[in-house]
PDB file of N, CA and C in Angstrom:
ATOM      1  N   UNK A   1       0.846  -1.198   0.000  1.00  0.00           N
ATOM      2  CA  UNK A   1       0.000   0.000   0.000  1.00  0.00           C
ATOM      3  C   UNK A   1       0.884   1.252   0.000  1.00  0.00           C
ATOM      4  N   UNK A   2       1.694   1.626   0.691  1.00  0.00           N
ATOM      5  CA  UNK A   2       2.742   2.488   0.968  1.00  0.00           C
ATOM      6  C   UNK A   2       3.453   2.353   0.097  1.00  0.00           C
ATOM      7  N   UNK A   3       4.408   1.086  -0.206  1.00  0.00           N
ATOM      8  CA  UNK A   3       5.117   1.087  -0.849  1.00  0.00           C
ATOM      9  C   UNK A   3       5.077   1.338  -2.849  1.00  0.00           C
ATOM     10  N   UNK A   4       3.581   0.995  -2.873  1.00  0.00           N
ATOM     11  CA  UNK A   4       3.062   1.217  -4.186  1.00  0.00           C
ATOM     12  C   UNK A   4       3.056   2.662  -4.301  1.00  0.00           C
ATOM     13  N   UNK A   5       2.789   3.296  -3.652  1.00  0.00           N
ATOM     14  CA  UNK A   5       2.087   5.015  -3.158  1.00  0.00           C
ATOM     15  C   UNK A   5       3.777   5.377  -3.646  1.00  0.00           C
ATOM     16  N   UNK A   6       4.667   5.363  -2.847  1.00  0.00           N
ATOM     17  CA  UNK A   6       5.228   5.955  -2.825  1.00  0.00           C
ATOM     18  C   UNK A   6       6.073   5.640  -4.213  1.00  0.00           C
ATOM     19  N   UNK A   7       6.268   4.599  -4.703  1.00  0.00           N
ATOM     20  CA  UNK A   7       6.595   4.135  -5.953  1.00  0.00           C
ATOM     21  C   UNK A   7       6.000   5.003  -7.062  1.00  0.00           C
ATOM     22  N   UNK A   8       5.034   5.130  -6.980  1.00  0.00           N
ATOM     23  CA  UNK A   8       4.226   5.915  -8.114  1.00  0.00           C
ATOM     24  C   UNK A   8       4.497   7.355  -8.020  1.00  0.00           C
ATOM     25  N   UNK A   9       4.987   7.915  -6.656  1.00  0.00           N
ATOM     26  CA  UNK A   9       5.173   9.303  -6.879  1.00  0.00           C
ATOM     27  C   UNK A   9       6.693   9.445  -6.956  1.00  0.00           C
ATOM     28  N   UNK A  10       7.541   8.639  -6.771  1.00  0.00           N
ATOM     29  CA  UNK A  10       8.696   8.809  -7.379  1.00  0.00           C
ATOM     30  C   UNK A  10       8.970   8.432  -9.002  1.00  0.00           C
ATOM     31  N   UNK A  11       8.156   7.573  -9.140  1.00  0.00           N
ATOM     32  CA  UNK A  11       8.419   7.420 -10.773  1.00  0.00           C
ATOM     33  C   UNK A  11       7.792   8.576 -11.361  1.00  0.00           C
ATOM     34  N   UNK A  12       6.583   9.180 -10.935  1.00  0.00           N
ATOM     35  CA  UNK A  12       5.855  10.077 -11.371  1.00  0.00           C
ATOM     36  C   UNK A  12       6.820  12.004 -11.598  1.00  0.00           C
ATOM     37  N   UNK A  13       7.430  12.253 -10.804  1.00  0.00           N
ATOM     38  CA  UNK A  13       8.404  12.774 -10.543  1.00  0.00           C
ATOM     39  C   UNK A  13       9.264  13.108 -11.541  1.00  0.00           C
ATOM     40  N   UNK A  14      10.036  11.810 -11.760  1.00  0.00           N
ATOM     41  CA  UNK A  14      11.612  11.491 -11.956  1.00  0.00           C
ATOM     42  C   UNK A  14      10.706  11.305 -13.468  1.00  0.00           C
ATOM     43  N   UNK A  15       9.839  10.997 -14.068  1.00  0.00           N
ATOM     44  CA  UNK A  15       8.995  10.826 -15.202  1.00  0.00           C
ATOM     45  C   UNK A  15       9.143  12.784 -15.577  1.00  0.00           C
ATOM     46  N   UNK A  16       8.439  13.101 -14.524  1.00  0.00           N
ATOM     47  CA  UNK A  16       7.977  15.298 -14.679  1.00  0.00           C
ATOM     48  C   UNK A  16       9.725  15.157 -15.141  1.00  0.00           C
ATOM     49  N   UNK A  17      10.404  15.334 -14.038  1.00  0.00           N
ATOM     50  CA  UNK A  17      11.995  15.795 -14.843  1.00  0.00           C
ATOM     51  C   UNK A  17      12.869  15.617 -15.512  1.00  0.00           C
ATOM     52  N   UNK A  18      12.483  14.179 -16.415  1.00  0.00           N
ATOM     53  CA  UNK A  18      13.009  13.851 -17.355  1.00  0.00           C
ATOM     54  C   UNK A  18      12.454  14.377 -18.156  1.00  0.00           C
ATOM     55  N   UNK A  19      11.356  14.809 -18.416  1.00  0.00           N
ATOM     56  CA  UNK A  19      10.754  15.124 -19.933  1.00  0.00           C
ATOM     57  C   UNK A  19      11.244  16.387 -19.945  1.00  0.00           C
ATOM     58  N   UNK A  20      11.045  17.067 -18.846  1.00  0.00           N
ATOM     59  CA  UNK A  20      11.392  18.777 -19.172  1.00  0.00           C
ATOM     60  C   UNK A  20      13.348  18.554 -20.004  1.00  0.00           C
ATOM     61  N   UNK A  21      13.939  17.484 -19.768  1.00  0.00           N
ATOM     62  CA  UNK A  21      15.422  17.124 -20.252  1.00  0.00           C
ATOM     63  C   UNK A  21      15.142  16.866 -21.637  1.00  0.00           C
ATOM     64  N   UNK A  22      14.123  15.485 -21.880  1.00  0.00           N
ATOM     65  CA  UNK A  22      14.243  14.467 -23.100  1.00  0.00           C
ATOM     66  C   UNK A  22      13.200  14.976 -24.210  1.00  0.00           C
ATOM     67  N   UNK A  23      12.494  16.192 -23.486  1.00  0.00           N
ATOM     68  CA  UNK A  23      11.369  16.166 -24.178  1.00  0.00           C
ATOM     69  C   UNK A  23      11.826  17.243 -25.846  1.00  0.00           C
ATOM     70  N   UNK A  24      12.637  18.233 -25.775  1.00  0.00           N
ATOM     71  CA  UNK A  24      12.831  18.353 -26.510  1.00  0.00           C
ATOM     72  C   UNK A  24      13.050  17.847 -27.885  1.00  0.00           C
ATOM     73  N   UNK A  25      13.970  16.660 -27.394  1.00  0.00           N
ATOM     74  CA  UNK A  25      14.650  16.082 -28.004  1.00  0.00           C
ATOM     75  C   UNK A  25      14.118  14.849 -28.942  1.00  0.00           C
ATOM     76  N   UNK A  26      13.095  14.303 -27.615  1.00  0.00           N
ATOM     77  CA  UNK A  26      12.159  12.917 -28.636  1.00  0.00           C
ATOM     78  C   UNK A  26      11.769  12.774 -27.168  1.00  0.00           C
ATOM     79  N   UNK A  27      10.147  12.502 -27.746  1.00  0.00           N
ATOM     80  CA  UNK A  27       8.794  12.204 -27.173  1.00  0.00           C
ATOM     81  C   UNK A  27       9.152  10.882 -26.359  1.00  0.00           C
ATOM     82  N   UNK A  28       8.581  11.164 -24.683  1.00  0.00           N
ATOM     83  CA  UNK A  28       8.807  10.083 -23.936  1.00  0.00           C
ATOM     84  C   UNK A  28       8.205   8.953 -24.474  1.00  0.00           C
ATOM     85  N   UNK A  29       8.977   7.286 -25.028  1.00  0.00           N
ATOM     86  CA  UNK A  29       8.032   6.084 -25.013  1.00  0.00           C
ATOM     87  C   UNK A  29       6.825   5.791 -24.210  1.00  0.00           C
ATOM     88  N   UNK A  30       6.107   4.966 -24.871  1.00  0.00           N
ATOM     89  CA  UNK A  30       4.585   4.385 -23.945  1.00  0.00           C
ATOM     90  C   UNK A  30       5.391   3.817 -22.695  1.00  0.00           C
ATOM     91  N   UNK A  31       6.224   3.296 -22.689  1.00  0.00           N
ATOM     92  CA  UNK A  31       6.830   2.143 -21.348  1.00  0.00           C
ATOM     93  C   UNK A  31       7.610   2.843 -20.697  1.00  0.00           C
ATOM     94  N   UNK A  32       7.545   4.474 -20.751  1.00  0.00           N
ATOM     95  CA  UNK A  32       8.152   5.500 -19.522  1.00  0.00           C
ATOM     96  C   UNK A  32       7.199   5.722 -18.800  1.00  0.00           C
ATOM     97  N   UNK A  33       5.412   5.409 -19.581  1.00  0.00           N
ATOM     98  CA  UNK A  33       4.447   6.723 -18.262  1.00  0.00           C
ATOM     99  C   UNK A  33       4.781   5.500 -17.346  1.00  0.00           C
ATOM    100  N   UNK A  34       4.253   5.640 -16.087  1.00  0.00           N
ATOM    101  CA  UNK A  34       3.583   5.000 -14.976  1.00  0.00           C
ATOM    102  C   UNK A  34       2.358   4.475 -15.309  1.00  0.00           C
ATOM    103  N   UNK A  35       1.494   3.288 -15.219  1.00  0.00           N
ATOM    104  CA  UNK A  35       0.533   2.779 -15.182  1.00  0.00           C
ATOM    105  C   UNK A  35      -0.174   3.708 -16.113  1.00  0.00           C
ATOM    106  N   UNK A  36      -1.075   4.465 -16.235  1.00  0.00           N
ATOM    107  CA  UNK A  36      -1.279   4.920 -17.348  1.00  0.00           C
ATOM    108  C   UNK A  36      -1.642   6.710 -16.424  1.00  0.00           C
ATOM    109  N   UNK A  37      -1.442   7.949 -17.819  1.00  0.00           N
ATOM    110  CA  UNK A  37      -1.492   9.076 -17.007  1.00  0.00           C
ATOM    111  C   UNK A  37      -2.490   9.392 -15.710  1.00  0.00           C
ATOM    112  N   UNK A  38      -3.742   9.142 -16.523  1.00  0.00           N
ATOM    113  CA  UNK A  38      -5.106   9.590 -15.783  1.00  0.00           C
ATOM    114  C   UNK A  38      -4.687   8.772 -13.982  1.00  0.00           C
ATOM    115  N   UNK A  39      -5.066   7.894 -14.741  1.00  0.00           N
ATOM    116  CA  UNK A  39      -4.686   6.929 -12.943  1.00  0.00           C
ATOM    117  C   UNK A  39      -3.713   7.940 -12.025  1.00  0.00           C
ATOM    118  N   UNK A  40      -2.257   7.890 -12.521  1.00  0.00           N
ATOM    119  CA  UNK A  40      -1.702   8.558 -11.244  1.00  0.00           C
ATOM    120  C   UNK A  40      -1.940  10.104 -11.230  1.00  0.00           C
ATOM    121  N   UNK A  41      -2.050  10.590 -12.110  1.00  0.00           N
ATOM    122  CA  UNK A  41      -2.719  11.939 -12.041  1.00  0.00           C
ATOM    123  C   UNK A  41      -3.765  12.348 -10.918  1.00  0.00           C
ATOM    124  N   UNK A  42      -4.479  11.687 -11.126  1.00  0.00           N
ATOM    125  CA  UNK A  42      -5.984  11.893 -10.565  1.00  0.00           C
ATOM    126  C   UNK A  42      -6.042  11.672  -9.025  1.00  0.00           C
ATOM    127  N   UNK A  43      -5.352  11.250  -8.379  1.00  0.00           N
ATOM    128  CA  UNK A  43      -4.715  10.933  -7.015  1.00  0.00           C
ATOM    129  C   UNK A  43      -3.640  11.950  -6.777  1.00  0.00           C
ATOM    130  N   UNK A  44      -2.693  11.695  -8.185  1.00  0.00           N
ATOM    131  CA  UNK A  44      -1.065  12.423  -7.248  1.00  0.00           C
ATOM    132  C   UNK A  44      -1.312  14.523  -7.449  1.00  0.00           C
ATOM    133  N   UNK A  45      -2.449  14.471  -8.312  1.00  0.00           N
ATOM    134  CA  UNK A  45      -2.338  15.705  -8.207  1.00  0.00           C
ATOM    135  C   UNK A  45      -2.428  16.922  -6.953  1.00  0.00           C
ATOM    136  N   UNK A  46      -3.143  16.132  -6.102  1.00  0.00           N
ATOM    137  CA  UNK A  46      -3.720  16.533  -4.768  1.00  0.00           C
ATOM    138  C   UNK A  46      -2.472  16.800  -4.310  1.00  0.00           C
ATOM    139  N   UNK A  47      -1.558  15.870  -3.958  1.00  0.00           N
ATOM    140  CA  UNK A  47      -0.386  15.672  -3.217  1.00  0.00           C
ATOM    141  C   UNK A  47       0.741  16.397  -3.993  1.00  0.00           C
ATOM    142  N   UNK A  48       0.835  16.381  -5.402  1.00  0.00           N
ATOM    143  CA  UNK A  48       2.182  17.363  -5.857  1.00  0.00           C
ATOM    144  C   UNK A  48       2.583  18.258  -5.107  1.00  0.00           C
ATOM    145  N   UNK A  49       1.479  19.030  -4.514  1.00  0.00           N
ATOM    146  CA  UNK A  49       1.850  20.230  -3.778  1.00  0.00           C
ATOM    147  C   UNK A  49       2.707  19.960  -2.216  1.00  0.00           C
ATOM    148  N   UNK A  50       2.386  18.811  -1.815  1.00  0.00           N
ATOM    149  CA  UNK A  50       2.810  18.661  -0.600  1.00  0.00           C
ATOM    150  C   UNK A  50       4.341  18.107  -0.453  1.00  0.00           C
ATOM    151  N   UNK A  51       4.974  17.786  -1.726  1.00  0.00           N
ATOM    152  CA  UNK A  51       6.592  17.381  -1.843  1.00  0.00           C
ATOM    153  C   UNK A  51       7.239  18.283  -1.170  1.00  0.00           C
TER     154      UNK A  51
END
């Protein structure tokens, strides 16, 4: 439970600051998002603020 949670907001993350790097360059692959956007979105948005 935790450990999923917290998994998802570090990949979710480290996902945000790579693109602002890779994104220029070439479009993140399907097998970079996390589970799919909406899903962790829709939960982690609440919490972004609280990092």
């Amino acid at each position: 439970m935790g450990t999923t949670r917290t998994f998802t907001i570090q990949g979710y993350a480290a996902r945000n600051r790579a693109l602002t790097l890779t994104e220029r360059h070439d479009p993140a692959p399907a097998s970079f998002l996390p589970m799919n956007e909406t899903g962790a979105e829709s939960w982690d948005r609440p919490r972004a603020h609280r990092d």
